[in-house]
N, C-alpha and C. Protein backbone atom coordinates (compact mmCIF):
# COMPACT_ATOMS: atom_id res chain seq x y z
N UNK A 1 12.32 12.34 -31.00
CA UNK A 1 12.18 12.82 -29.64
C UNK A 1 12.35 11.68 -28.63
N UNK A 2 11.67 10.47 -28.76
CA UNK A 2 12.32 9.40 -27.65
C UNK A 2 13.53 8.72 -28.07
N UNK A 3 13.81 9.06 -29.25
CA UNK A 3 15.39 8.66 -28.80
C UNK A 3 16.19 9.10 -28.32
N UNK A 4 15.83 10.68 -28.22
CA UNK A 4 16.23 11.49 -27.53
C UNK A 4 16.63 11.50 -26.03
N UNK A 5 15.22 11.05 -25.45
CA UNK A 5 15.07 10.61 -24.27
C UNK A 5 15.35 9.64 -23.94
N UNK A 6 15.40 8.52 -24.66
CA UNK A 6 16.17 7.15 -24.55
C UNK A 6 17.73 7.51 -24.04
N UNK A 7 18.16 7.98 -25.29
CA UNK A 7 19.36 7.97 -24.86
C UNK A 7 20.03 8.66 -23.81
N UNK A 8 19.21 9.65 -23.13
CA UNK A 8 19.64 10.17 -22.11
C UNK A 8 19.52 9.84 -20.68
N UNK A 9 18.20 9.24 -20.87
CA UNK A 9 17.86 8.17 -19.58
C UNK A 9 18.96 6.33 -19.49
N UNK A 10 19.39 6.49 -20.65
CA UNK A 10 20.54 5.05 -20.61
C UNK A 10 21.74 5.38 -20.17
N UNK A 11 21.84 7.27 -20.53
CA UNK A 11 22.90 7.64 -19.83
C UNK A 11 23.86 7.69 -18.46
N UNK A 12 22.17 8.30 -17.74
CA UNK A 12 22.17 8.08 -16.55
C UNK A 12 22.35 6.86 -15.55
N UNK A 13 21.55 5.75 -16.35
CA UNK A 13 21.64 4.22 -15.48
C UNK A 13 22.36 4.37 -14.22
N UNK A 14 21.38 4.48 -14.03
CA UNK A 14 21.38 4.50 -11.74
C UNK A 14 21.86 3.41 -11.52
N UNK A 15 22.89 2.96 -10.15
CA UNK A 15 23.00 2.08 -9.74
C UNK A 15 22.02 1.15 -9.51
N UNK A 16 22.22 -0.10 -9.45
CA UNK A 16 20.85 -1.41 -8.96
C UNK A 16 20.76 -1.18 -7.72
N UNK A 17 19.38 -0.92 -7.18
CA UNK A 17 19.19 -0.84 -5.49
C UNK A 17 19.20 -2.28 -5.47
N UNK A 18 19.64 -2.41 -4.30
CA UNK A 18 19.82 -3.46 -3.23
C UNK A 18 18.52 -3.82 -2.30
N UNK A 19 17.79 -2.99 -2.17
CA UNK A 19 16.60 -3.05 -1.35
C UNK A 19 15.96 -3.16 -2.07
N UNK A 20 15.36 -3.94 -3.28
CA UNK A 20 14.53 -3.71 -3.90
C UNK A 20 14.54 -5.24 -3.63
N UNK A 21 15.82 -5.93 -3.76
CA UNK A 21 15.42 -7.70 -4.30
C UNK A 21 15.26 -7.66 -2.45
N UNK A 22 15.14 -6.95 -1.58
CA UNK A 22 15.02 -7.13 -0.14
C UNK A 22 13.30 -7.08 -0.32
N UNK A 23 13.29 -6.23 -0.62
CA UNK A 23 11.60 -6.03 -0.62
C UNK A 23 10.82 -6.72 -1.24
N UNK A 24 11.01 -7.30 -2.12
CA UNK A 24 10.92 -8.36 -3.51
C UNK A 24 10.12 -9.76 -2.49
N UNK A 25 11.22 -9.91 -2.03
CA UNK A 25 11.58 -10.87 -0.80
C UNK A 25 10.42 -11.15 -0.28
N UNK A 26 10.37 -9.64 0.71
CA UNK A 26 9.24 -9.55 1.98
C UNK A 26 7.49 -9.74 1.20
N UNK A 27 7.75 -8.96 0.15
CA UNK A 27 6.49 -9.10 -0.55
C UNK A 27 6.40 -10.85 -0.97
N UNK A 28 6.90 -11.62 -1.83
CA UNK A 28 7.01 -12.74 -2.01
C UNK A 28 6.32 -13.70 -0.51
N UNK A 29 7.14 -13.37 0.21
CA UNK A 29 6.93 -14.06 1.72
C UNK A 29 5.64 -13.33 2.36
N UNK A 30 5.01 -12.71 2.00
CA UNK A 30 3.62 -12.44 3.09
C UNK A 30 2.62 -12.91 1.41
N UNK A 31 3.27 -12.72 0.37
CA UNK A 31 2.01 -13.45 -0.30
C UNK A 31 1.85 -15.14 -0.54
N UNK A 32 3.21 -15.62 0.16
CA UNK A 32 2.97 -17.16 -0.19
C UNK A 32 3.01 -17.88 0.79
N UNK A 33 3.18 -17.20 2.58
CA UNK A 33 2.79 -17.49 3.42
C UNK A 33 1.01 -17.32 4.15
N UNK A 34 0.65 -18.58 3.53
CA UNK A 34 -0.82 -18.35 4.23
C UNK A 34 -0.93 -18.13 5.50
N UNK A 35 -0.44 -18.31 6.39
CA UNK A 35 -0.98 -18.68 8.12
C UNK A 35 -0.10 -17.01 8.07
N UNK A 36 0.15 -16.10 7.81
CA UNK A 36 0.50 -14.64 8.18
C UNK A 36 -0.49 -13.66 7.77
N UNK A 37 -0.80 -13.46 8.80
CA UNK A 37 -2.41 -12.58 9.26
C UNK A 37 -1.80 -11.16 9.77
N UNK A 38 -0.96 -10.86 10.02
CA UNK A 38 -0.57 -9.40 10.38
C UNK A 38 0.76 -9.08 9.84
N UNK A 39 0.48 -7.41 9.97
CA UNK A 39 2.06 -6.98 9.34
C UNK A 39 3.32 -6.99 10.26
N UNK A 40 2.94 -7.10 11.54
CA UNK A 40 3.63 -7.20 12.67
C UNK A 40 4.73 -8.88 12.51
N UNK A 41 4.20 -9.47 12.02
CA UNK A 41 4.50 -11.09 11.78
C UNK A 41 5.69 -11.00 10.36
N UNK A 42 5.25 -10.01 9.54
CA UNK A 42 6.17 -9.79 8.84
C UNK A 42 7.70 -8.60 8.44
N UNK A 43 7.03 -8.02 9.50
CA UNK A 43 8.39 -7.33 10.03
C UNK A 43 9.24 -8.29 11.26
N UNK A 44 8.63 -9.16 12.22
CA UNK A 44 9.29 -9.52 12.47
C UNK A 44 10.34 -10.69 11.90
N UNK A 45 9.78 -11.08 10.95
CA UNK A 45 10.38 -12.18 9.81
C UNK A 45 11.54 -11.28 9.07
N UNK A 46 11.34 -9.88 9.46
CA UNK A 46 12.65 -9.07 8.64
C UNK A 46 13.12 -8.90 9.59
N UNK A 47 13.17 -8.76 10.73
CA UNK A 47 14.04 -8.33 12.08
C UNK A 47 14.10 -6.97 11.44
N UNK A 48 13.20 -6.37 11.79
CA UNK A 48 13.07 -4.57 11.84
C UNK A 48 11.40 -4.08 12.61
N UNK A 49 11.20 -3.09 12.62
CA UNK A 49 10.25 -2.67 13.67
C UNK A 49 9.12 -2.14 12.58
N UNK A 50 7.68 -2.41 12.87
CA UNK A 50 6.81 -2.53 12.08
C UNK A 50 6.45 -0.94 11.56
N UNK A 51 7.36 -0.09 12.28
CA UNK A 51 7.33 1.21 11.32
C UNK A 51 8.47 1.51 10.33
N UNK A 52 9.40 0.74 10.88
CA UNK A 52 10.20 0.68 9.68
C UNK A 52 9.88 0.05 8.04
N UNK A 53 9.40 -1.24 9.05
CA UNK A 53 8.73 -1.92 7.52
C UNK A 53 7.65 -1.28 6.62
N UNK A 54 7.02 -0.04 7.31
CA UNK A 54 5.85 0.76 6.96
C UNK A 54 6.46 1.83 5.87
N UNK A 55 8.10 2.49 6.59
CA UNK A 55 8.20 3.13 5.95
C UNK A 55 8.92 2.82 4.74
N UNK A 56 9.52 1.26 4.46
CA UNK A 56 10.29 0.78 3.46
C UNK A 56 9.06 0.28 1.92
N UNK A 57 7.98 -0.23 2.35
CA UNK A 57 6.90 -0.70 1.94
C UNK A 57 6.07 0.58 1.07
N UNK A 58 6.28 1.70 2.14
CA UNK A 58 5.68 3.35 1.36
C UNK A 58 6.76 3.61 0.48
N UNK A 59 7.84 3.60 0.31
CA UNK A 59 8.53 4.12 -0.50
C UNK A 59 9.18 3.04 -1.63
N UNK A 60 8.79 2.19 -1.55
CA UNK A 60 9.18 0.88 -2.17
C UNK A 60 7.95 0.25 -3.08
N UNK A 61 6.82 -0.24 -2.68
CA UNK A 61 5.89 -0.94 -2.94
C UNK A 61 4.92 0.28 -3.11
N UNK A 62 4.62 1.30 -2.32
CA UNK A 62 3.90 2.35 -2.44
C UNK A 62 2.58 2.09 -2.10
N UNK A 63 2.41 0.77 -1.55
CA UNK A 63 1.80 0.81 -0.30
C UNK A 63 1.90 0.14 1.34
N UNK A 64 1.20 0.19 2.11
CA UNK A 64 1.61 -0.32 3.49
C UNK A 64 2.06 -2.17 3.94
N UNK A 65 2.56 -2.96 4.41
CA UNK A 65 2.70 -4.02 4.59
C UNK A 65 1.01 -4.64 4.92
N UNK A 66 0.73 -4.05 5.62
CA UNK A 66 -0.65 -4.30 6.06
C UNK A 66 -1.96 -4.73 4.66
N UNK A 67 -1.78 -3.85 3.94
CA UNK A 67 -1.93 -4.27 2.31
C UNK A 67 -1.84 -5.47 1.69
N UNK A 68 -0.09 -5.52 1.85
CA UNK A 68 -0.31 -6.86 1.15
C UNK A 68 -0.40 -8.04 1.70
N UNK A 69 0.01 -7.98 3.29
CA UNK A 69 -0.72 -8.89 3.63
C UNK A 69 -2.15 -9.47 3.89
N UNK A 70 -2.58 -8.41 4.09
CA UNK A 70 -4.32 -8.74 3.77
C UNK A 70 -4.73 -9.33 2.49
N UNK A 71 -4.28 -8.99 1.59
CA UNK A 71 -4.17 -9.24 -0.15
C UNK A 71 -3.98 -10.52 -0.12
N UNK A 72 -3.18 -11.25 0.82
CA UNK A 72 -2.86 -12.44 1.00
C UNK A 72 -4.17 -13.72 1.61
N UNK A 73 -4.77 -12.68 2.53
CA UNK A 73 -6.17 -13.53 3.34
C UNK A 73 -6.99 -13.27 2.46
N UNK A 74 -7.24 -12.08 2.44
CA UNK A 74 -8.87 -12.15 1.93
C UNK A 74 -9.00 -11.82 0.32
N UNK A 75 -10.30 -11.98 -0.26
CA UNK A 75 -10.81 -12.16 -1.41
C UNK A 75 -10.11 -11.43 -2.69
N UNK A 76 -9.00 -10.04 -2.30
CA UNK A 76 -8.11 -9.33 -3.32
C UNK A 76 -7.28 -10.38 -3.55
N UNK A 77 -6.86 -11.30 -2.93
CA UNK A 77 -5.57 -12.08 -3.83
C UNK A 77 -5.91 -12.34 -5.05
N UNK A 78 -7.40 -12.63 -5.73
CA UNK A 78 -7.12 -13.34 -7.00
C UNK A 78 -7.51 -11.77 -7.54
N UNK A 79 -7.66 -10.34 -7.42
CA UNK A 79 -7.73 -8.76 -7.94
C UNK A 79 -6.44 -9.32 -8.52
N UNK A 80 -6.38 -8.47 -9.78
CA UNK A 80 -4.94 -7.74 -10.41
C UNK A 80 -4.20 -6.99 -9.62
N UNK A 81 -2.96 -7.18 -9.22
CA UNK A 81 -2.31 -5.88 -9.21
C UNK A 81 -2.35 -4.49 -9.26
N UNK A 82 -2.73 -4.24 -10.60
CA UNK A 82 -3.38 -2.87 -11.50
C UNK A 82 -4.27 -2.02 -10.92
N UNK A 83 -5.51 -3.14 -10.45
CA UNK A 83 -6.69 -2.97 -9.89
C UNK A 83 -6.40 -2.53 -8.29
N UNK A 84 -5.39 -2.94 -7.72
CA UNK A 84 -5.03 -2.87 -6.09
C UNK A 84 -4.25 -1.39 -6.45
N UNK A 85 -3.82 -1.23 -7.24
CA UNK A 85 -2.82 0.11 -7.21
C UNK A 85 -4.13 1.22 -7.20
N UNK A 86 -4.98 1.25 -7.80
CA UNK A 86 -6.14 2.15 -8.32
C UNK A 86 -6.74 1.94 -7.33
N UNK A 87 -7.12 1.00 -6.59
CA UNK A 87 -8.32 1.22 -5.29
C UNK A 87 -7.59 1.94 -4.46
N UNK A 88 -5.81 1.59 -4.08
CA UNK A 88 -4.77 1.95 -3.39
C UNK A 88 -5.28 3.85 -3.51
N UNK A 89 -4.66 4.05 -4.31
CA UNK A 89 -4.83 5.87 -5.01
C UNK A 89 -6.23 6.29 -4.40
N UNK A 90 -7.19 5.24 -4.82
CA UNK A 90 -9.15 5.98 -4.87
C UNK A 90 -9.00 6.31 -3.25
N UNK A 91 -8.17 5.40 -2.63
CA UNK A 91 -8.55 5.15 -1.05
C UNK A 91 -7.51 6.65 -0.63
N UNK A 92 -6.32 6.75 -0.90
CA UNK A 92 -5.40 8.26 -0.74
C UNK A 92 -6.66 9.32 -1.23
N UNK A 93 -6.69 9.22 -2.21
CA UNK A 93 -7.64 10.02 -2.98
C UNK A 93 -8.66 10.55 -1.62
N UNK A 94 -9.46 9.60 -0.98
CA UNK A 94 -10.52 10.08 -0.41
C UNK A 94 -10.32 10.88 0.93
N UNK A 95 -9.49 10.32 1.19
CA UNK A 95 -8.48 10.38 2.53
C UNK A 95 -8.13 11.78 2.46
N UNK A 96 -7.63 12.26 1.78
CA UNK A 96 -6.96 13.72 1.33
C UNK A 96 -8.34 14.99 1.32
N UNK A 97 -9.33 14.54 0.96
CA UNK A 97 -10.35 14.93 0.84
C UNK A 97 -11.21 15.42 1.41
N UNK A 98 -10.93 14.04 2.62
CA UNK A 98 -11.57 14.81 4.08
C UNK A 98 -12.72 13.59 3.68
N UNK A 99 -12.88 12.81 2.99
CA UNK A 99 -14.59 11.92 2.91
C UNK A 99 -14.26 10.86 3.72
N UNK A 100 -13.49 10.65 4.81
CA UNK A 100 -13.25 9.64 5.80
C UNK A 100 -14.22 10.19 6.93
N UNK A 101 -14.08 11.43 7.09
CA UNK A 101 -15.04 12.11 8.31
C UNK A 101 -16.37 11.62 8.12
N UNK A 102 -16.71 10.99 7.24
CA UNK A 102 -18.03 10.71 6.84
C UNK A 102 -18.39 9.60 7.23
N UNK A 103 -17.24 8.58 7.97
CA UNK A 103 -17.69 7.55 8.46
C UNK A 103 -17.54 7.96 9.96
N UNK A 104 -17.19 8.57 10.30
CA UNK A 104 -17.41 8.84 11.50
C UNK A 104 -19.13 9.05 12.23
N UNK A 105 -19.11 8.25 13.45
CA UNK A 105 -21.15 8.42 13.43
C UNK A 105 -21.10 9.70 14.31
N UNK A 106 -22.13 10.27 13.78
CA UNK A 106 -22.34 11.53 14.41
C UNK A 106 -23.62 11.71 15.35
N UNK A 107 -23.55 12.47 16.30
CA UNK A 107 -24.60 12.85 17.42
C UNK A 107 -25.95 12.53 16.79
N UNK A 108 -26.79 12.11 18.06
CA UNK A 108 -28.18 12.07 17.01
C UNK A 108 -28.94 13.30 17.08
N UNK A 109 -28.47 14.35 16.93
CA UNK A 109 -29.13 15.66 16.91
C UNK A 109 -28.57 15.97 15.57
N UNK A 110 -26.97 15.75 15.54
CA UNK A 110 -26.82 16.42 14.33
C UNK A 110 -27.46 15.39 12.98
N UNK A 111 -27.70 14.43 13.58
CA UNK A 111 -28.22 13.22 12.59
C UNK A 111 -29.95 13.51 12.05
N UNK A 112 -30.66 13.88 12.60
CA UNK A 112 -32.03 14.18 13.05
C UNK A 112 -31.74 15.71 12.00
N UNK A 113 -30.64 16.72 12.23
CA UNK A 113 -30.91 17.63 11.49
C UNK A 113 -30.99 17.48 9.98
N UNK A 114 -29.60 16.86 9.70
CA UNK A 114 -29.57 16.26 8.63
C UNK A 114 -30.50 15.82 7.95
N UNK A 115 -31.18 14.42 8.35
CA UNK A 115 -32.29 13.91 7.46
C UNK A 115 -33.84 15.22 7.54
N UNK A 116 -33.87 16.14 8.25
CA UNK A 116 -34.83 17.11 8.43
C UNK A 116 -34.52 17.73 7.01
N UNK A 117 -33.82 18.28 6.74
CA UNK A 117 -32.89 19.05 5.80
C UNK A 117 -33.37 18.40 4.15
């Protein structure tokens, strides 16, 4: 059965994207540039507009520039990979869910009901 599938997926062999060793790139350059603190800094280092780079980064990297450049400052640089993809998902995950509303602060009446409750 996977040779099956082997051989049909070797069949196919998609062309090599071109945007990939582009993106390769951008990722490389916001993780080995320390002094780049925003994603804005690294779209402009691509000469494209920071929603573009948002939307090349979502469909490419599969997550936001903003990501990995933060990954770059703070304490995730020495996280796995692996581990950033899975918090990546937990964080969609919650989002989808509606458990973001939960950080939102709420009235102190409805707050007062709550802990009554």
């Amino acid at each position: 059965m996977v040779e099956v599938l082997e051989s049909h997926l070797l069949a196919l062999r998609p062309e090599p994207d071109s945007i990939v060793d582009e993106v390769r790139a951008l990722v490389d350059a916001a993780e080995s540039d320390h002094g780049m603190h925003r994603a804005e800094e690294l779209a402009a280092q691509a000469s494209m507009s920071l929603r573009s780079l948002r939307r090349l980064f979502t469909e490419y990297v599969g997550i936001g520039p903003k990501w990995v450049v933060s990954r770059n400052r703070d304490t995730t640089r020495d996280v796995p990979a692996d581990r950033l993809a899975r918090l990546g998902c937990g964080a969609a995950g919650a989002r989808q869910r509606g458990w973001t509303s939960s950080a939102v602060p709420l009235p102190a009446t409805r707050v007062s009901s709550r802990v009554a409750s």
